[in-house]
Protein backbone atom coordinates (compact mmCIF):
# COMPACT_ATOMS: atom_id res chain seq x y z
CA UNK A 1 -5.60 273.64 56.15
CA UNK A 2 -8.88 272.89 54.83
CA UNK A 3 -9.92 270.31 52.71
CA UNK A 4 -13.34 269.51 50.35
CA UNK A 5 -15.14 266.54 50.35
CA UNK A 6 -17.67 266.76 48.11
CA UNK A 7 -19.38 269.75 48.75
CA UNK A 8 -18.23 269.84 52.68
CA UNK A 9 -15.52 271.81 53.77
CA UNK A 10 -13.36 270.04 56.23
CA UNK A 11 -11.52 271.54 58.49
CA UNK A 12 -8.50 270.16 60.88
CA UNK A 13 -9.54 268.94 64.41
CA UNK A 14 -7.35 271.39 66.94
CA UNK A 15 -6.98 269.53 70.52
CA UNK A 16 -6.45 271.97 73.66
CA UNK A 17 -3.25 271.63 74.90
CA UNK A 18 -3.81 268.80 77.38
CA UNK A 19 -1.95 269.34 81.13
CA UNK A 20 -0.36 265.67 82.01
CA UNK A 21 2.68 267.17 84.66
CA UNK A 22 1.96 264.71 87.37
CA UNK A 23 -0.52 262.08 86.00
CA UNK A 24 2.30 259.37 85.65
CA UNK A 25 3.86 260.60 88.82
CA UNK A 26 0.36 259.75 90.25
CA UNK A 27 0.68 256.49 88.60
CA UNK A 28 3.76 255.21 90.12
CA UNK A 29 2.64 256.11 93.43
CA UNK A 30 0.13 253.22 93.15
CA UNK A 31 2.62 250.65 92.26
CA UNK A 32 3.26 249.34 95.60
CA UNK A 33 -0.89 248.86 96.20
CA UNK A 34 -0.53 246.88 92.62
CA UNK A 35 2.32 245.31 93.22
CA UNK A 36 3.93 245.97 89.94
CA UNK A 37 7.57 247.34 88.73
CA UNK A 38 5.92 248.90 85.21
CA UNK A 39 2.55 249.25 83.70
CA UNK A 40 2.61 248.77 79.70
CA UNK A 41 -0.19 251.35 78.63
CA UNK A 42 -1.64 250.24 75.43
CA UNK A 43 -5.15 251.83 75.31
CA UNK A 44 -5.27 255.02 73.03
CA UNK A 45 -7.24 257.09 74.94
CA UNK A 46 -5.00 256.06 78.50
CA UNK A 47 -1.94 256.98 76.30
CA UNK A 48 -3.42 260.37 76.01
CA UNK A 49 -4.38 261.03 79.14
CA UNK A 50 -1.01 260.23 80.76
CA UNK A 51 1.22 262.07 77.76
CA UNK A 52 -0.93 264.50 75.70
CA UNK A 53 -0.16 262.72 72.36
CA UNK A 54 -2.87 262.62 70.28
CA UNK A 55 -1.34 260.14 67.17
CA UNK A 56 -3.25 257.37 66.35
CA UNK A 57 -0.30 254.85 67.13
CA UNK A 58 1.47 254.20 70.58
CA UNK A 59 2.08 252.92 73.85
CA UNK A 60 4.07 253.58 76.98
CA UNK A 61 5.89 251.93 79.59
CA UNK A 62 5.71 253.14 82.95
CA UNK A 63 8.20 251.99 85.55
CA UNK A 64 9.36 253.09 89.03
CA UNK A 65 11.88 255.05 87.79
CA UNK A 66 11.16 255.92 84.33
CA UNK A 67 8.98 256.19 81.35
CA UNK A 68 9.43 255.09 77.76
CA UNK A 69 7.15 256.54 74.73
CA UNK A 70 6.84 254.87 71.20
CA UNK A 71 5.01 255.71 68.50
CA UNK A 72 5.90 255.38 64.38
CA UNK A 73 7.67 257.67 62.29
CA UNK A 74 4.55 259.72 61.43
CA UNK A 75 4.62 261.09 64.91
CA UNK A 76 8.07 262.26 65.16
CA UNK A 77 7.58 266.06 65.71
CA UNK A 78 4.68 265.62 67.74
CA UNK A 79 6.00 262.86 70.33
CA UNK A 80 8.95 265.00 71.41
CA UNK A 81 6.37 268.17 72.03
């Protein structure tokens, strides 16, 4: 939906639909060279990049044999997308 400001017309920012299947996959794989169990992903724009959310508020654990997403209630509908 649009919106004015001023005399500007705003309109919504639409993202592409972002493909992620395999990026934390490719992640884990490097584990063993790091020598880590999990990698706590704090950084926006990393979040992105290995999920596809696009909220303004998360982070992510990775581990060897799992991944936990959090974000706050605002982003309900669009973290489980």
């Amino acid at each position: 939906m649009a919106s004015m400001v001023g005399s500007m017309t705003v309109l919504p920012a639409e993202f592409p639909a972002m493909d992620v299947a395999g990026r934390i996959a490719r992640l884990r794989e490097r584990f063993d060279d790091l020598q880590c169990d999990a990698v706590l992903v704090t950084n926006l724009v990393s979040v992105r990049y290995l999920t596809g959310f696009t909220g303004s508020a998360a982070f992510l654990v990775v581990s060897r044999d799992g991944a936990t997403f959090t974000t706050d209630g605002r982003y309900g509908i669009q973290s489980h997308q």
